[in-house]
Protein backbone atom coordinates (compact mmCIF):
# COMPACT_ATOMS: atom_id res chain seq x y z
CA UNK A 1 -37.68 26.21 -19.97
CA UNK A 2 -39.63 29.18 -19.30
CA UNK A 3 -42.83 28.33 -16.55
CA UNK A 4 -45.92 29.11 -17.94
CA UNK A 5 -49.72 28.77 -16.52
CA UNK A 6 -53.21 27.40 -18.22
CA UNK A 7 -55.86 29.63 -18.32
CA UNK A 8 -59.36 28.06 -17.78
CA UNK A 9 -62.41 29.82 -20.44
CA UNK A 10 -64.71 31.97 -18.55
CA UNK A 11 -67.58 33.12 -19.71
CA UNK A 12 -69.26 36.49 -18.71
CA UNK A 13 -71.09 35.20 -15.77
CA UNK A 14 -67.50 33.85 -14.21
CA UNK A 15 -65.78 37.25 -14.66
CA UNK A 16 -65.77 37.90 -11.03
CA UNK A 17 -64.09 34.31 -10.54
CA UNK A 18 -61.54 35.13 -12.99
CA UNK A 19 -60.95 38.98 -11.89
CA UNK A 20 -60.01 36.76 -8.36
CA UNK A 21 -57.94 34.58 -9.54
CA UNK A 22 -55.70 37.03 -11.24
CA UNK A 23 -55.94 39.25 -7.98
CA UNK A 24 -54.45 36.13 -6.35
CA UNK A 25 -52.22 34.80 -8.87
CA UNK A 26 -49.08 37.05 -7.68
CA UNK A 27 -49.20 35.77 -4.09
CA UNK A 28 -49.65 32.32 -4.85
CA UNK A 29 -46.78 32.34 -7.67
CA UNK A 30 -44.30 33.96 -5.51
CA UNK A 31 -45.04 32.10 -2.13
CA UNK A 32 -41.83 31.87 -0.15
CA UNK A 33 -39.52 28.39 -0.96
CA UNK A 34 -39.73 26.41 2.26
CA UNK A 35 -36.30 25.47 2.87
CA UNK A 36 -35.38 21.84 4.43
CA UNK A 37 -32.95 21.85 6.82
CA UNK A 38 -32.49 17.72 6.44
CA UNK A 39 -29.79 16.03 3.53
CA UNK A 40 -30.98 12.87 3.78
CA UNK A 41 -34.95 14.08 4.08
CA UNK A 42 -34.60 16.34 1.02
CA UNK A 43 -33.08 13.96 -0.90
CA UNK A 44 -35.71 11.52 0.04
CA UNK A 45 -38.26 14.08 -1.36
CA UNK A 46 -36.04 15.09 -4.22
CA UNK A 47 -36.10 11.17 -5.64
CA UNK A 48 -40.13 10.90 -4.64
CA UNK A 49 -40.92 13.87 -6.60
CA UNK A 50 -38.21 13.40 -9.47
CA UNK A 51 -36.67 17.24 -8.45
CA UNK A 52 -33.22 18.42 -8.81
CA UNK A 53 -32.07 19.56 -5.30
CA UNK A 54 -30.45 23.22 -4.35
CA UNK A 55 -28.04 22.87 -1.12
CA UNK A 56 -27.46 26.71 0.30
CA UNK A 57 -24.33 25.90 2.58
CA UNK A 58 -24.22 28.81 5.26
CA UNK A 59 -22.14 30.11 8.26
CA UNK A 60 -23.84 31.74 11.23
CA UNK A 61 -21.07 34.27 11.17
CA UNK A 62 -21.13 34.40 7.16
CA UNK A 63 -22.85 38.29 5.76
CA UNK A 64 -22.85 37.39 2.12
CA UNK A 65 -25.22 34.43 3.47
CA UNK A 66 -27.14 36.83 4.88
CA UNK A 67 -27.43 38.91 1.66
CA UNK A 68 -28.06 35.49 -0.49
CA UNK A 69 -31.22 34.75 1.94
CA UNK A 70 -32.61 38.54 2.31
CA UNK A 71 -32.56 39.79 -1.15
CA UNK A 72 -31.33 37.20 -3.71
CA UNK A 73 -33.19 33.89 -3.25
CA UNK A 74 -36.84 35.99 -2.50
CA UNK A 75 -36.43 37.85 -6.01
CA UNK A 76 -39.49 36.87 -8.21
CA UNK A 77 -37.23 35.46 -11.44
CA UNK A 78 -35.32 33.30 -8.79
CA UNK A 79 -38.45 32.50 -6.65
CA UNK A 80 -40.10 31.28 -9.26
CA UNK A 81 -37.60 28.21 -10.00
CA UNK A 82 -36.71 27.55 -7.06
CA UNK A 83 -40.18 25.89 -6.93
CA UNK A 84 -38.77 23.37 -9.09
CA UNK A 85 -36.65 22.69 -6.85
CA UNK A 86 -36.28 20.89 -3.63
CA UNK A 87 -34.40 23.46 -1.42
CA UNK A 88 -32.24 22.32 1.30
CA UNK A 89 -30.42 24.88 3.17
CA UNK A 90 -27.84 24.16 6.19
CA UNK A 91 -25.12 25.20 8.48
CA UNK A 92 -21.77 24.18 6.41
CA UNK A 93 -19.74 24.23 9.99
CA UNK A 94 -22.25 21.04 11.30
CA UNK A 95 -21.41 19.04 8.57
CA UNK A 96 -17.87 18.80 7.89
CA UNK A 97 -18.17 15.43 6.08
CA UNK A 98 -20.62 16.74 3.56
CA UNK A 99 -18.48 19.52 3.03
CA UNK A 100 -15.29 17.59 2.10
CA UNK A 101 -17.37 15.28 -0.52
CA UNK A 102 -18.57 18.69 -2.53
CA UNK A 103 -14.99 19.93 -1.45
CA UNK A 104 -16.73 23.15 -0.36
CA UNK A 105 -14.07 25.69 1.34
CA UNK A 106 -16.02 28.49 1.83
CA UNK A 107 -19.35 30.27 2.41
CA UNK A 108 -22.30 30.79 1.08
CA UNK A 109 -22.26 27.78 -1.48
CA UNK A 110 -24.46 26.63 -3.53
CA UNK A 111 -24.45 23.12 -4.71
CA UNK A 112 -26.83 22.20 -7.68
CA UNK A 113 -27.43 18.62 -7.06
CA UNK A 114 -29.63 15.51 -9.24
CA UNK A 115 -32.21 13.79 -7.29
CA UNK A 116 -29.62 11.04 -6.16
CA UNK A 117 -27.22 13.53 -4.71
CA UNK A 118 -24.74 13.42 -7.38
CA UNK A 119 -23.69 17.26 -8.04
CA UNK A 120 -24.47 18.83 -11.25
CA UNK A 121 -23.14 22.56 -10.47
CA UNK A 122 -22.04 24.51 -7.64
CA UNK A 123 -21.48 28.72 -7.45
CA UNK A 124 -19.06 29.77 -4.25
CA UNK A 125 -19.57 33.12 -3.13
CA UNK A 126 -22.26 35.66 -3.13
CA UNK A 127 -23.74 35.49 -7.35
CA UNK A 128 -26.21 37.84 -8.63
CA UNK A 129 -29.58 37.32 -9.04
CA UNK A 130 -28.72 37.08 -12.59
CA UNK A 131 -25.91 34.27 -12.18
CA UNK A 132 -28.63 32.24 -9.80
CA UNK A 133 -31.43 32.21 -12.36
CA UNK A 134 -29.14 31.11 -15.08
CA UNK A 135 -27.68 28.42 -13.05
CA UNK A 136 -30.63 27.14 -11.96
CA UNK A 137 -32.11 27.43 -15.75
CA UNK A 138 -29.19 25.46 -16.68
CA UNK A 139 -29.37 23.03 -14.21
CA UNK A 140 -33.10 22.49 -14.81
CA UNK A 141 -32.32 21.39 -18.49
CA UNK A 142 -29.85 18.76 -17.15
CA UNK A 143 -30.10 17.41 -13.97
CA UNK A 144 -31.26 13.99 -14.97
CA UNK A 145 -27.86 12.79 -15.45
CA UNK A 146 -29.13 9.01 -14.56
CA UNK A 147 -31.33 9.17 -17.32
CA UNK A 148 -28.92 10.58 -19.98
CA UNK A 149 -25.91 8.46 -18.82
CA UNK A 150 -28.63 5.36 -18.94
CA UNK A 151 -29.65 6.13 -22.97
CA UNK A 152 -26.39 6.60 -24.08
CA UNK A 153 -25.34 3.28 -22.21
CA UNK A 154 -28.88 1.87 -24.27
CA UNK A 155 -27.32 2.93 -27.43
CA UNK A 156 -24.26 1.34 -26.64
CA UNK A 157 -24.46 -1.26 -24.21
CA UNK A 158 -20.50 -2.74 -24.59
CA UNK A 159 -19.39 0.66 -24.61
CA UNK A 160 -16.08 0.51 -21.87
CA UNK A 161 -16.64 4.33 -21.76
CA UNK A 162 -20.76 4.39 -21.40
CA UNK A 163 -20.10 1.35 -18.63
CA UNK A 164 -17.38 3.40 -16.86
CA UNK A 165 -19.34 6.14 -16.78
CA UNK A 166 -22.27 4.72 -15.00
CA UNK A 167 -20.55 3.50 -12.83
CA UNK A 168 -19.04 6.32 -11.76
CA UNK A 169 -22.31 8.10 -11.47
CA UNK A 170 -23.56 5.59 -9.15
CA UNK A 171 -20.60 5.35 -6.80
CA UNK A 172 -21.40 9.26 -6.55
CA UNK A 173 -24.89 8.79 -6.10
CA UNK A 174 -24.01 6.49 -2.62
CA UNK A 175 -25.16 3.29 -4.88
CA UNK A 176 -22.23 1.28 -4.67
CA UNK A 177 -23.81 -2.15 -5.22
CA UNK A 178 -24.78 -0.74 -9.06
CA UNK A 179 -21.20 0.66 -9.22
CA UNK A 180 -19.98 -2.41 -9.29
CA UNK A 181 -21.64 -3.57 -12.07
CA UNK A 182 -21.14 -1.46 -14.74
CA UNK A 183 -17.60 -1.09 -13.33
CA UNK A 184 -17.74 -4.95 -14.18
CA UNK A 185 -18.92 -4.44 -17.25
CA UNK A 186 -16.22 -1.81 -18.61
CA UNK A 187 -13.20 -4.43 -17.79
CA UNK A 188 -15.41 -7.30 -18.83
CA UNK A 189 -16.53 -5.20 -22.35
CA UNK A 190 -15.10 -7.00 -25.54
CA UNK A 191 -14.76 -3.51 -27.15
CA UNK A 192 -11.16 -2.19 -27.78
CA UNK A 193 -12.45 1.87 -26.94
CA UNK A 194 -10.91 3.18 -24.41
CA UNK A 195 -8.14 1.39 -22.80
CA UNK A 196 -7.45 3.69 -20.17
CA UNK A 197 -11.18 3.41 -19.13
CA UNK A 198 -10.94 0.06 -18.69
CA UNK A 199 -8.20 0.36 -16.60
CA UNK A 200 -9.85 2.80 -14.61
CA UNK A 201 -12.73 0.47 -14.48
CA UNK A 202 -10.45 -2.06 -13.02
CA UNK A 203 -8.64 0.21 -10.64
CA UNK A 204 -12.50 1.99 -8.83
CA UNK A 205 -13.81 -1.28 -8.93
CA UNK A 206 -11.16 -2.57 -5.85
CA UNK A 207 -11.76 0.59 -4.43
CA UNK A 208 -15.36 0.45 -4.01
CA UNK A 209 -14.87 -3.60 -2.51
CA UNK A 210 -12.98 -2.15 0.00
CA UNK A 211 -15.10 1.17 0.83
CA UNK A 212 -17.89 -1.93 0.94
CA UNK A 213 -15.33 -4.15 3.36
CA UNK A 214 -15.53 -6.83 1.00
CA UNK A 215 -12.10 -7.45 1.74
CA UNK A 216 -12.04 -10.44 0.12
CA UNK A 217 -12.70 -9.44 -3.29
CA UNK A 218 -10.80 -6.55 -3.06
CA UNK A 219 -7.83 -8.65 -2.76
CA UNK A 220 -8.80 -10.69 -5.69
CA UNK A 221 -9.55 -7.81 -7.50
CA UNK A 222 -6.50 -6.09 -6.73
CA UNK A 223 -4.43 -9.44 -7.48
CA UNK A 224 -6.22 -9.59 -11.07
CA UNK A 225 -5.11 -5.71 -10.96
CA UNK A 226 -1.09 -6.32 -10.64
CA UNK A 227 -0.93 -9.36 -12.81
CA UNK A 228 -2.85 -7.54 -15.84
CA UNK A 229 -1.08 -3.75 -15.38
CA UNK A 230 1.95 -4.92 -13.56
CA UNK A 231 4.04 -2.66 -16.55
CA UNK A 232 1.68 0.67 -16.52
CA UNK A 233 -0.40 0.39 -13.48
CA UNK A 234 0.20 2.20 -10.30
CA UNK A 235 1.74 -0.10 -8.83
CA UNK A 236 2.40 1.37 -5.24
CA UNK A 237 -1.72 1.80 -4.86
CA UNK A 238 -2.01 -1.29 -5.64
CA UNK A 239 0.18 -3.04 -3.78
CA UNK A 240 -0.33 -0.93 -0.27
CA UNK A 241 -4.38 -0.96 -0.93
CA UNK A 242 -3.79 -4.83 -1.32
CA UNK A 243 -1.68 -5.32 2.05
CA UNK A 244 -4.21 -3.17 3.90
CA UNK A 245 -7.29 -5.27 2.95
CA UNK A 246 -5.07 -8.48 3.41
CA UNK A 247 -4.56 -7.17 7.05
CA UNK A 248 -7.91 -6.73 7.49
CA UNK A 249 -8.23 -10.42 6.33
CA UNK A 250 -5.98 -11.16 9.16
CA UNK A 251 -3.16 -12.45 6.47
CA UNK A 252 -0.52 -10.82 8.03
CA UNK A 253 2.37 -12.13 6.44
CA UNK A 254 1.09 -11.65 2.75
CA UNK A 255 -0.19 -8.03 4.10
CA UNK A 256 3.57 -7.70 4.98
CA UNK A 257 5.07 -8.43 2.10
CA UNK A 258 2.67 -5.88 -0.08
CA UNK A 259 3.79 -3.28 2.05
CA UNK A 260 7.09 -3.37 1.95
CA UNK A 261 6.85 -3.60 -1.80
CA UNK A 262 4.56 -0.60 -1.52
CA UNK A 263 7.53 1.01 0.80
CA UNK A 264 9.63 0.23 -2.01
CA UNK A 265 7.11 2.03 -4.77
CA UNK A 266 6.37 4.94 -2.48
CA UNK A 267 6.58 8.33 -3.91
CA UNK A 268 7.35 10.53 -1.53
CA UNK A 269 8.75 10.39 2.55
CA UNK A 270 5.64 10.64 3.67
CA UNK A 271 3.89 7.61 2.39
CA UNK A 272 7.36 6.04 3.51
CA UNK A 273 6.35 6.95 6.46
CA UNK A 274 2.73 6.01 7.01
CA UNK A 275 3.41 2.61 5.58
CA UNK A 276 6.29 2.03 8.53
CA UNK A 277 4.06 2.68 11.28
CA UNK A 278 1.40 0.46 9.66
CA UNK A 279 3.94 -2.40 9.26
CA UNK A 280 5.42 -1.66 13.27
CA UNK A 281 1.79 -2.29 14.17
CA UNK A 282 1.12 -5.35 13.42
């Protein structure tokens, strides 16, 4: 959507007011994007002022960084949408973790989040001017993915696919707890659409009990897991995820015994490997 302005009516005796503002009008429409140097503070803005986010990843020793900074960000067409924006820009090297969830590998990035973090777009490299301003014209048009996701659940609330789908959003969005129950929902839906979701919806939601340490429901979870997709389901995850959050339950015998079926499951030496030194330490 193109940005456009509202002109007040002036009559004569205002002309000089008016002939002021429009002297002004450049400088205040292409003042500089202030830049936040803080994730979690410019997400915090980005959800109080219902903005899609822009996340310039950098290197100190990076010159394409330099060049994105100096002469493609402070070009008028781009200036002018970043301010609808909130801009975040940091040093990719100082936050290794935040790379790996993006799965950045190289600099300058820029990730085109939604106001919850989840990412919309990304561009690696140093873009044009012209790729920029389309991205972020783009982005603009569709970066309330909470909001879209949410009316197409409205329009079809036992939807296994609408419920997955949520759910995956929020796990992305660092909202587990909602995760959960939409992830709930999709196994629970009494829809036949999408099978495979369902099982997918299954499979995430033991995941997410155990990135919560919820250890006993992942192992419920997981049980429910074998006993409904012992013929198709993966079989080794579930077995080795099982022992590990039975260990954690301090069951160590029934933690043994899912590993060594795991062992038994494992697809390559590696995992063979891993799951011997896990059994050896306990």
């Amino acid at each position: 959507m193109r940005p456009f302005l509202f002109f007040p009516v002036f009559g004569q005796k205002n002309l000089v007011g008016l002939l002021l503002f429009a002297f002004l009008l450049p400088a205040t429409l292409f003042s500089e994007t202030i830049w936040q140097t803080s994730i979690l503070g410019g997400l915090e803005s980005a959800r109080r002022e219902n903005k899609p986010v822009i996340v310039e990843l950098y290197a100190d020793w990076c010159g394409y960084c330099k060049t994105l900074e100096k002469e493609i960000f402070p070009a008028p067409g781009v200036e002018i949408l970043l301010r609808k924006y909130v801009a975040i820009r940091i040093n990719g090297e100082q936050y290794p973790n935040f790379m790996e969830r993006y799965n950045v590998t190289g600099f300058p990035t820029i990730l085109f989040l939604d106001k919850n973090g989840v990412l919309v777009d990304k561009l690696a490299g140093l873009p044009t001017e012209g790729m920029v301003t389309g991205r972020l014209k783009s982005v603009l048009e569709k970066h309330d993915m909470e909001g879209q996701l949410l009316a197409k659940l409205k329009n079809s609330p036992g939807s296994v696919l609408e419920n997955f789908n949520m759910g995956v959003y929020y796990y992305h969005a660092g909202i587990p707890e909602k995760s959960l129950v939409y992830f709930k929902n999709s196994v629970e839906s009494k829809s036949a659409d999408n099978p495979a979701k369902r099982h997918d919806a299954m499979y995430n939601l033991c995941l997410v009990y155990m990135d919560m340490e919820d250890f006993s429901e992942s192992v419920s979870w997981w049980s429910r897991y074998i006993k409904q997709y012992n013929a198709q389901g993966d079989m080794f995850s579930a077995h080795y995820f099982r022992g590990l959050s039975l260990q954690k339950l301090g069951r160590k015998r029934e933690a043994r015994d899912d590993l060594r079926k795991a062992r038994v499951l494992a697809p390559d030496q590696a995992r063979i490997s891993e799951i011997d030194k896990l059994l050896n330490s306990f």
